[in-house]
Protein backbone atom coordinates (compact mmCIF):
# COMPACT_ATOMS: atom_id res chain seq x y z
CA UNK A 1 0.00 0.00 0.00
CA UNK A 2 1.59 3.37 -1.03
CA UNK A 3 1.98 5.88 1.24
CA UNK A 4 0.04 8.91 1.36
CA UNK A 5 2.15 11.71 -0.40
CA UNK A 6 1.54 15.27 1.20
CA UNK A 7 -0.06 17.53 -1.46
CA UNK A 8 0.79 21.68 -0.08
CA UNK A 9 -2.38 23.76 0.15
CA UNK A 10 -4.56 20.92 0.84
CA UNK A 11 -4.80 20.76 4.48
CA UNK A 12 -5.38 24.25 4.34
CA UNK A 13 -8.25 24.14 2.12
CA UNK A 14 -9.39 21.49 5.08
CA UNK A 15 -8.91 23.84 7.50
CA UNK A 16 -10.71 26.52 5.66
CA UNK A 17 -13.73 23.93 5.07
CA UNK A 18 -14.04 22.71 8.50
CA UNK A 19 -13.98 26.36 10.22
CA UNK A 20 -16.68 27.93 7.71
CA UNK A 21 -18.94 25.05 9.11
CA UNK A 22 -18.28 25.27 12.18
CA UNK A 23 -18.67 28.74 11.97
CA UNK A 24 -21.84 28.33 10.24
CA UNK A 25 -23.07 26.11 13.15
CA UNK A 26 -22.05 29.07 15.97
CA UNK A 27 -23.29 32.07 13.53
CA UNK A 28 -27.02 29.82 13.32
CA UNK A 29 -27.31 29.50 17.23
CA UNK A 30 -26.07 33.20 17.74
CA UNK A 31 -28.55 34.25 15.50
CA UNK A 32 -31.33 31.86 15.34
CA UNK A 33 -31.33 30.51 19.40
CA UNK A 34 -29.49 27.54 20.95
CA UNK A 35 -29.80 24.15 19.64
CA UNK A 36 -32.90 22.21 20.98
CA UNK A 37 -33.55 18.20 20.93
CA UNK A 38 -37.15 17.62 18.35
CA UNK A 39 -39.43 15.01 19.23
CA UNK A 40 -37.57 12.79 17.35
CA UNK A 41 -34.76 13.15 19.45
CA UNK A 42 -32.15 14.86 16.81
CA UNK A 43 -30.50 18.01 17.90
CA UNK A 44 -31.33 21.07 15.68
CA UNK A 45 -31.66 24.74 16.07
CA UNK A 46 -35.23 26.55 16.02
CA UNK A 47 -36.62 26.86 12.84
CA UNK A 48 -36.07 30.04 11.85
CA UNK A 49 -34.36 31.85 9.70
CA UNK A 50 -32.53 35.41 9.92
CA UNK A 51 -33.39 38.25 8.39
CA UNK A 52 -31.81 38.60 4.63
CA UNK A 53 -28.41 40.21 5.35
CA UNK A 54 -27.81 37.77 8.19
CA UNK A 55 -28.98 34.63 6.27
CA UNK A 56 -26.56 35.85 3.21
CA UNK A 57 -23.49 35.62 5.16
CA UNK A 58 -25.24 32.11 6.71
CA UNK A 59 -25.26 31.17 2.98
CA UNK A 60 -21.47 31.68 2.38
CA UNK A 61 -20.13 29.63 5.21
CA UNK A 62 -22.36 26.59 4.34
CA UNK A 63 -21.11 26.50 0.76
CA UNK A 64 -18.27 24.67 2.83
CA UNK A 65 -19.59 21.56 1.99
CA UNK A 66 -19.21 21.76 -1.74
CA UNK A 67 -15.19 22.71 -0.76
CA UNK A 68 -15.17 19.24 1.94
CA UNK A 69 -16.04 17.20 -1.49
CA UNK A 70 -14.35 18.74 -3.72
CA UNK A 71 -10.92 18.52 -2.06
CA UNK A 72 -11.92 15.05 -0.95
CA UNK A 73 -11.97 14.20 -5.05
CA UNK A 74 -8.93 15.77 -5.90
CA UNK A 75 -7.09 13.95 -2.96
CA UNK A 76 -8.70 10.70 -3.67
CA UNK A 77 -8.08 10.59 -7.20
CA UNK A 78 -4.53 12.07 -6.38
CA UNK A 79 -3.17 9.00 -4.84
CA UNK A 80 -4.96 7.16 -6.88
CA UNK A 81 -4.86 7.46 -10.59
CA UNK A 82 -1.88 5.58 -11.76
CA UNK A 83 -3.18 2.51 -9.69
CA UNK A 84 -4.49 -0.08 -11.63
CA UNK A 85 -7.72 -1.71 -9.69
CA UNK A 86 -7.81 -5.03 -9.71
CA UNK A 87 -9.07 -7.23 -7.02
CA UNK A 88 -6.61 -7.15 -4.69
CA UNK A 89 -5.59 -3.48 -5.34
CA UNK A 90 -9.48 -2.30 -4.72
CA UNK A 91 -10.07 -4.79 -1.27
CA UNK A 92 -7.04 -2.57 -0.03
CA UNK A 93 -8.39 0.81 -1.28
CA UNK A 94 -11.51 0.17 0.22
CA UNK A 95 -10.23 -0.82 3.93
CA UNK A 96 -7.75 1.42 3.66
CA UNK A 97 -10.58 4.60 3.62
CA UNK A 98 -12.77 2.27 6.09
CA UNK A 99 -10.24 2.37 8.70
CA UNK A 100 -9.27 6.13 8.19
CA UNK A 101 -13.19 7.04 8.76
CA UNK A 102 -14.47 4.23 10.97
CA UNK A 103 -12.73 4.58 14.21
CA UNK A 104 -13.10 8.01 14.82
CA UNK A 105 -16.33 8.25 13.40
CA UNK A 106 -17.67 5.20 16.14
CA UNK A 107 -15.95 6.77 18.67
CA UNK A 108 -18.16 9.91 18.19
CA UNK A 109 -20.90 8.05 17.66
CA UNK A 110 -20.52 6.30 21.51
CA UNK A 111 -20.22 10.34 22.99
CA UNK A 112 -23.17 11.23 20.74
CA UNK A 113 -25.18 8.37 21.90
CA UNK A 114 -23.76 8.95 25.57
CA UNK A 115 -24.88 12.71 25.46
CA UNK A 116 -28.28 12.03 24.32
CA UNK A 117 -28.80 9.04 26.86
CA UNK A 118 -27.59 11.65 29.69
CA UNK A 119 -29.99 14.53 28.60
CA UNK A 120 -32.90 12.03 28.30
CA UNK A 121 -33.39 12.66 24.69
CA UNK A 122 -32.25 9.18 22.98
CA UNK A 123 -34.64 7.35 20.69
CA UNK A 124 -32.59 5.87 18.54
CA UNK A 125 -33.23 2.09 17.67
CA UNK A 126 -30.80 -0.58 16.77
CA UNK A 127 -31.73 -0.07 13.18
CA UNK A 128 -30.87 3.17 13.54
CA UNK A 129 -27.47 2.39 14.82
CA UNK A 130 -26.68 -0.01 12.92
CA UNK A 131 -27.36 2.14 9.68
CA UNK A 132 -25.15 4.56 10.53
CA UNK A 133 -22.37 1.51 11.32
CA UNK A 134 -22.67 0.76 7.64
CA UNK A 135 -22.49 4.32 6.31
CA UNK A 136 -26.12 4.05 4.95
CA UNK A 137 -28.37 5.81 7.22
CA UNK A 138 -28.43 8.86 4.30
CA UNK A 139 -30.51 6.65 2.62
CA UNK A 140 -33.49 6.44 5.24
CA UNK A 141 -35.31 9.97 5.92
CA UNK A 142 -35.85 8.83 9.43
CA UNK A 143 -32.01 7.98 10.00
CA UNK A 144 -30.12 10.48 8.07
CA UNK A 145 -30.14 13.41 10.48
CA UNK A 146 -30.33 11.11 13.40
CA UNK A 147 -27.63 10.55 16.57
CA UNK A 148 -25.69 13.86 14.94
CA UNK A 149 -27.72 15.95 11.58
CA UNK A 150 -23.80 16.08 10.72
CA UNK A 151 -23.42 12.59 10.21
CA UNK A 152 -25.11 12.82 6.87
CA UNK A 153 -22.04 13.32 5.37
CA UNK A 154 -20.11 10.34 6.73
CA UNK A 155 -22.25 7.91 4.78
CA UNK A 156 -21.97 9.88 1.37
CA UNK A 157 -18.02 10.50 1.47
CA UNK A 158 -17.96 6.02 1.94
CA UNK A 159 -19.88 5.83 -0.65
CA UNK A 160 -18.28 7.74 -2.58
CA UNK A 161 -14.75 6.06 -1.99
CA UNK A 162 -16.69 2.54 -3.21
CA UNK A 163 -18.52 4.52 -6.12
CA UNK A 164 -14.96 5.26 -7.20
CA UNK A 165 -13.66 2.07 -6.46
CA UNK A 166 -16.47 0.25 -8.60
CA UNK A 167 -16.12 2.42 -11.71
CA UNK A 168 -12.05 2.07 -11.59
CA UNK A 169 -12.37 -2.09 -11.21
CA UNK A 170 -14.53 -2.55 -13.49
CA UNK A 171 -13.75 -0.33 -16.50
CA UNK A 172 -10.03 -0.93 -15.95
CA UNK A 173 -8.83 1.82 -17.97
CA UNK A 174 -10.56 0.40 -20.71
CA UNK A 175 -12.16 4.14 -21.34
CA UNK A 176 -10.57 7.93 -20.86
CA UNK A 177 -11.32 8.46 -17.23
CA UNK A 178 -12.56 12.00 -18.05
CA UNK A 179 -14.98 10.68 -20.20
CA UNK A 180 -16.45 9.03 -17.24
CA UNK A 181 -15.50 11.44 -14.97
CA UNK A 182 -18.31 14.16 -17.25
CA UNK A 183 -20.91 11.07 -17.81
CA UNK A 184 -20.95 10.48 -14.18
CA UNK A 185 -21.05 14.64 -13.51
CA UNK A 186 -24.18 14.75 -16.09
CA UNK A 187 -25.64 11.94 -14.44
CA UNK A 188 -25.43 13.69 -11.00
CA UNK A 189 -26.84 17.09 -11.89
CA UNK A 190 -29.48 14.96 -14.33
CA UNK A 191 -30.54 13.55 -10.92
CA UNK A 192 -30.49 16.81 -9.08
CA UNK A 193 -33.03 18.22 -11.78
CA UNK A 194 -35.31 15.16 -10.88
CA UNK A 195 -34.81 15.93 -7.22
CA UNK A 196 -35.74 19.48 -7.51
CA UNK A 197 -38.48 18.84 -9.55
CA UNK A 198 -41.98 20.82 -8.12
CA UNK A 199 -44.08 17.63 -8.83
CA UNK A 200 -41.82 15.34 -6.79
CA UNK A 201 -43.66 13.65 -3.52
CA UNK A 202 -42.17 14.76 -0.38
CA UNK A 203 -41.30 10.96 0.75
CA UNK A 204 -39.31 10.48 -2.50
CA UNK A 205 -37.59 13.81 -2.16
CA UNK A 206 -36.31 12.53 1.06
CA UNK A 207 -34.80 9.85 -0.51
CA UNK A 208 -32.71 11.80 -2.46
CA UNK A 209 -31.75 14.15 -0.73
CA UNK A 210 -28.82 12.69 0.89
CA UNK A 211 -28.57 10.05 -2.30
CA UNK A 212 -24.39 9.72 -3.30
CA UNK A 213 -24.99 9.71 -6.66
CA UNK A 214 -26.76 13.76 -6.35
CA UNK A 215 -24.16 15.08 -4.35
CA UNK A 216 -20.90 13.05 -6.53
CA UNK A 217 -20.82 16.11 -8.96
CA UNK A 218 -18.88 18.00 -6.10
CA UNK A 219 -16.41 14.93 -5.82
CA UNK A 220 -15.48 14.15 -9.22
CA UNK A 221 -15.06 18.20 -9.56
CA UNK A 222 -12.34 17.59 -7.68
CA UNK A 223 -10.86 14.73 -9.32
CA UNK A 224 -11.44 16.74 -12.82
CA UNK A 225 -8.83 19.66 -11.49
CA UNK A 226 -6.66 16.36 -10.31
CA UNK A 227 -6.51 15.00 -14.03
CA UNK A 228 -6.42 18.43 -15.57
CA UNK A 229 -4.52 20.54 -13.20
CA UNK A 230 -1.99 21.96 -15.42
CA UNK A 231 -4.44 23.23 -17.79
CA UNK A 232 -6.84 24.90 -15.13
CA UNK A 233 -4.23 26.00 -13.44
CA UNK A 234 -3.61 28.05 -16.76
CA UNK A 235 -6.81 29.92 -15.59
CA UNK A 236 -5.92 33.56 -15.19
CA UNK A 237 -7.96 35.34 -12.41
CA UNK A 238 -8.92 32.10 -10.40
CA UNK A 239 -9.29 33.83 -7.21
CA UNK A 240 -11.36 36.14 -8.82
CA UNK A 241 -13.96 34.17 -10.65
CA UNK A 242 -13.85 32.19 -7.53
CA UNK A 243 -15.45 35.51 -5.69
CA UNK A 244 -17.55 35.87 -8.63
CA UNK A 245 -19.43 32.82 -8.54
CA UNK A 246 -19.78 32.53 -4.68
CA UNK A 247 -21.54 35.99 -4.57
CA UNK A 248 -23.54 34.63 -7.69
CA UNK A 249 -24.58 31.70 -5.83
CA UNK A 250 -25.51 33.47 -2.54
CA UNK A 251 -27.44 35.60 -4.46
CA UNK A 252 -29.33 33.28 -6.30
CA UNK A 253 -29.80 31.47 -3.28
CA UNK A 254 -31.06 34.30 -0.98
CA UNK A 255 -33.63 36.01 -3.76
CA UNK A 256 -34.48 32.54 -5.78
CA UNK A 257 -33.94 33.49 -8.98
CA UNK A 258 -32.38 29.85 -10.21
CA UNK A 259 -32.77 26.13 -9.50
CA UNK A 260 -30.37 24.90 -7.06
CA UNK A 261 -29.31 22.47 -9.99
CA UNK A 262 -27.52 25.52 -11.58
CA UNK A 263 -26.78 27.30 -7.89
CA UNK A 264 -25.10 23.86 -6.64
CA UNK A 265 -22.60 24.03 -10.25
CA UNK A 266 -21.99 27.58 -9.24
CA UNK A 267 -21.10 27.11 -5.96
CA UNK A 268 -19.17 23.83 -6.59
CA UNK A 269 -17.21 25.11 -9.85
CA UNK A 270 -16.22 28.32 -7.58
CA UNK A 271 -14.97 25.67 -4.65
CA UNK A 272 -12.67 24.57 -7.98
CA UNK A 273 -10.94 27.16 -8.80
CA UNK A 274 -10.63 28.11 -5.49
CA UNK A 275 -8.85 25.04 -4.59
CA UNK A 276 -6.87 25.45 -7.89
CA UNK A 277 -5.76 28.85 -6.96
CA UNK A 278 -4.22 27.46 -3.43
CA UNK A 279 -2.70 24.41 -5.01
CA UNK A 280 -1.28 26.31 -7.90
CA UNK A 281 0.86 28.43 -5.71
CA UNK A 282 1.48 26.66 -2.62
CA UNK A 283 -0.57 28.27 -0.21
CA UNK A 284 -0.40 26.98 3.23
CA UNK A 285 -0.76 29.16 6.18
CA UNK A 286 0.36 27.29 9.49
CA UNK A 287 -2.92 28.19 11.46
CA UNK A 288 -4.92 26.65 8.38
CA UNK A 289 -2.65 23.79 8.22
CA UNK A 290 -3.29 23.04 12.10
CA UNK A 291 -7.01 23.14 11.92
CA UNK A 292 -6.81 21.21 8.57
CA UNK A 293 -4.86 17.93 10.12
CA UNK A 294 -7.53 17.01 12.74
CA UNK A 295 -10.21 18.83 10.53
CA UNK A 296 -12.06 15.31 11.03
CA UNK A 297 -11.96 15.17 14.65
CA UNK A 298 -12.88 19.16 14.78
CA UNK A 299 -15.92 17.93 12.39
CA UNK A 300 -17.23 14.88 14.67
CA UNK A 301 -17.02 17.07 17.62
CA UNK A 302 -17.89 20.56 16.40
CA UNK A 303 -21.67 20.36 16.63
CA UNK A 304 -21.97 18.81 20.08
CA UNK A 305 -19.31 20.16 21.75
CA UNK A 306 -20.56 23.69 21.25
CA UNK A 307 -24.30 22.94 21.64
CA UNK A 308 -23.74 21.53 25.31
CA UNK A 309 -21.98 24.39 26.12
CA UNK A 310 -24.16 27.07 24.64
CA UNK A 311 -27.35 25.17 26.66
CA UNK A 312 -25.25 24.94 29.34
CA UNK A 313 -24.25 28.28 29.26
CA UNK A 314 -28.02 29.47 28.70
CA UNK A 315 -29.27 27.38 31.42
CA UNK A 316 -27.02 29.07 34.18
CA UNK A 317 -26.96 33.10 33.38
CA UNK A 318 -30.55 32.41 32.07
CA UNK A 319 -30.05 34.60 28.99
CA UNK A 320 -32.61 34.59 25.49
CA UNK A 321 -32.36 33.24 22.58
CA UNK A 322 -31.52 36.77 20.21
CA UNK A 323 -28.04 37.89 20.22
CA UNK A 324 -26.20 39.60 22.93
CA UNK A 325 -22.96 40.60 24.55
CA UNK A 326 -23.42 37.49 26.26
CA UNK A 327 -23.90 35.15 23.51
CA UNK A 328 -20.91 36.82 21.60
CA UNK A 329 -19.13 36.06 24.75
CA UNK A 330 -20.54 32.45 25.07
CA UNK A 331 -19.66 32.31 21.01
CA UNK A 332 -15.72 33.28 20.98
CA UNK A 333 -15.39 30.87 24.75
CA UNK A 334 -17.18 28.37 22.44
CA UNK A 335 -15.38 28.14 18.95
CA UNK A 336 -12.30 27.87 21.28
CA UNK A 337 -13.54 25.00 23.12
CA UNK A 338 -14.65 23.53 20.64
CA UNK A 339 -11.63 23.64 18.86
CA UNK A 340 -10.05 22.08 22.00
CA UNK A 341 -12.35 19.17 22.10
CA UNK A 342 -11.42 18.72 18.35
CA UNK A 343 -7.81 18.51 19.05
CA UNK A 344 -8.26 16.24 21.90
CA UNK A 345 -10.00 13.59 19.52
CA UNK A 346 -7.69 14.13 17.17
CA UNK A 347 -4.54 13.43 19.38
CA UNK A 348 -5.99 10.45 21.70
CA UNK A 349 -8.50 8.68 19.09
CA UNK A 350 -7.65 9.80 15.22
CA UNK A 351 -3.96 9.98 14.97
CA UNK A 352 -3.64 6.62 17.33
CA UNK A 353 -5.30 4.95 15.59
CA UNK A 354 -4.60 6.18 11.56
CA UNK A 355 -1.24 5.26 12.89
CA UNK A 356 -2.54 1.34 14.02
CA UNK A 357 -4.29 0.61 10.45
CA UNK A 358 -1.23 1.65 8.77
CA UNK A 359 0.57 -0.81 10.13
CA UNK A 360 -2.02 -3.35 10.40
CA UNK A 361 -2.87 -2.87 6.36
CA UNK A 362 0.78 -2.88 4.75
C-alpha cells in the first residue's frame, strides 16, 4: 500500500472547510437561538431563519460543503490514478478509507449516543445504529439526520470512496477516465433536476436528498482539477472568478432566482478554482494547516461540543435566545472550546489509531 504523499495547500483548504462550518453552526445558534432536541430526538436549532443580510453571510459559510467534497476528489483521485484496480488493489483501497473514517467516526458516535442518553433525549433504535455503522443511514429519511444531523455526510463520502472504487475495477482503464469522470457529472446534476423537480412527492424527495450519486458532482469536480490541473491552473484570475461565482450563488440562493441544480454548479465550480488557486501556488498558512490535520476530529465534535456548552451556558446566566454581549461572549469561549475538544479527539482517538491501520494494512 503506497503511502500517502503530502499535497501543499490541501490541508489548508481542510482547514478553511471545516472552520466555515463550524462557523456556520455558531453564527445559526447566535442568531437563530441555541440548539434544541425535536421530538424525534435529533438536535437542531429553532426553525427560523434570519433576516436577509444575516442569512446571506449564513449562505457563504455553508457552501463549505461543496469545498469538503471537492478537495476530498482531488485527494482521492490524487493517490490514486496511476493505480491499476484489480481485485486485490481495490479490497485494499476500500479498507484502507474504512479504517481512516471508521474509528473516529464510532468513537463519536458512543459520545453522541452517551450525550443524548444523559440529557434524556435518545430514541434511537438498533436499526438506527446499525445504519449509521454501515455508512447508509443517508438513505433512510428517518435515520439520516439522526444521533448527529452532521453525520449525513459520513455515509456519502464512503460511498463515494466505493462509487470510485467500482467504476475504476470494473472499466479498468478500458475508457478515458474523463470521459467518465463528465458522464458520471451529467448523471449527477441529471438527478439533481429530478430531485428538484416541483411535482416530486415529499417521501421520495427525502430519498434523495442525501442520495451519493446527487451530491458526486462535487467529488469528481475535484478529481477533474486532479486530471487536468496543469491546464486549469492556466486559468488567469482564479481567485477572482472564484469571488464571482460565490456571490452569484448566494445571491441566487437568498432572492431565488435559479434552480439549485444551476446554484449547486456555481457554488461547486467556484470551490474549484478556489482550490486550484491554493494548489497552484502553494498556499499553506500554518494556522490553516493546524485546523486542517484534525479537521475530522474538529468535524465529529464541532456540533456537540458547542451545543452543550451554549445550553449549558443558557441554562445558568438564564439569557434569550436573540443575540447579545453574552452570547458573543458564550460564542468566541465556544469556537475555542470547541476547537479544544477537536484537538483532543484528534490526538488520543484519530492519529492513534490512523497510525494502528497503517501498520495493520501494509
Amino acid at each position: 500500500m503506497q503511502k500517502e504523499k503530502h499535497i501543499i495547500g490541501l490541508d489548508s483548504m481542510r482547514g478553511l472547510a471545516i472552520l466555515m462550518v463550524c462557523l456556520y453552526h455558531m453564527f445559526e445558534s447566535f442568531f437563530r437561538g441555541y440548539p434544541a432536541f425535536d421530538t424525534n430526538g435529533v438536535l437542531q436549532f429553532p426553525p427560523v431563519y434570519p433576516e436577509t443580510a444575516k442569512y446571506f453571510f449564513s449562505f457563504n459559510l455553508r457552501l463549505s460543503i461543496h469545498l469538503f467534497f471537492v478537495v476530498s476528489g482531488y485527494i482521492i483521485h490524487a493517490l490514486y490514478s496511476s493505480k491499476t484496480f484489480d481485485i486485490q488493489a481495490t479490497k485494499t483501497f476500500v479498507l484502507k478509507r474504512y479504517f481512516r473514517m471508521a474509528p473516529a467516526y464510532y468513537v463519536s458516535m458512543v459520545v453522541a449516543i452517551i450525550g443524548a442518553i444523559l440529557f434524556g433525549r435518545f430514541v434511537s433504535d438498533y436499526k438506527d445504529i446499525l445504519a449509521h455503522v454501515l455508512f447508509i443511514h443517508n438513505f433512510f429519511d428517518q435515520y439520516s439526520y439522526s444521533i448527529q444531523s452532521l453525520y449525513w455526510t459520513m455515509g456519502i463520502e464512503f460511498q463515494f470512496y466505493l462509487l470510485y472504487a467500482l467504476l475504476r475495477f470494473v472499466l479498468k482503464d478500458k475508457f478515458n477516465i474523463t470521459y467518465i469522470f463528465i458522464a458520471s457529472l451529467l448523471l449527477s446534476f441529471g438527478l439533481r433536476l429530478f430531485y428538484y423537480e416541483p411535482a416530486l412527492a415529499e417521501e421520495l424527495r427525502w430519498q434523495f436528498m442525501d442520495n451519493t450519486l446527487i451530491r458526486f458532482s462535487d467529488w469528481v469536480m475535484g478529481a477533474l482539477l486532479y486530471e487536468h490541473r496543469k491546464i486549469i491552473f492556466q486559468i488567469p484570475y482564479k481567485i477572482v472568478l472564484f469571488i464571482a461565482l460565490i456571490l452569484i450563488a448566494s445571491y441566487m440562493d437568498n432572492f431565488g432566482l435559479a434552480s439549485s441544480v444551476f446554484l449547486d454548479a456555481t457554488a461547486a465550480l467556484g470551490m474549484m478554482l478556489l482550490v486550484a488557486h491554493v494548489l497552484q501556488y502553494k498556499i499553506e498558512p500554518k494556522s490553516l494547516k493546524f485546523v486542517g490535520v484534525m479537521s475530522y476530529s474538529f468535524y465529529l465534535y464541532h456540533f456537540i461540543s458547542y451545543s452543550v456548552f451554549d445550553v449549558l451556558c443558557s441554562k445558568l446566566f438564564g439569557y434569550e435566545r436573540e443575540p447579545s454581549w453574552e452570547r458573543l461572549c458564550v460564542f468566541v469561549i465556544g469556537f475555542c472550546i470547541t476547537l479544544g475538544v477537536g484537538y483532543i479527539m484528534y490526538k488520543v482517538i484519530e492519529e492513534l489509531a490512523v497510525k494502528y491501520f497503517k501498520k495493520k494494512l501494509k
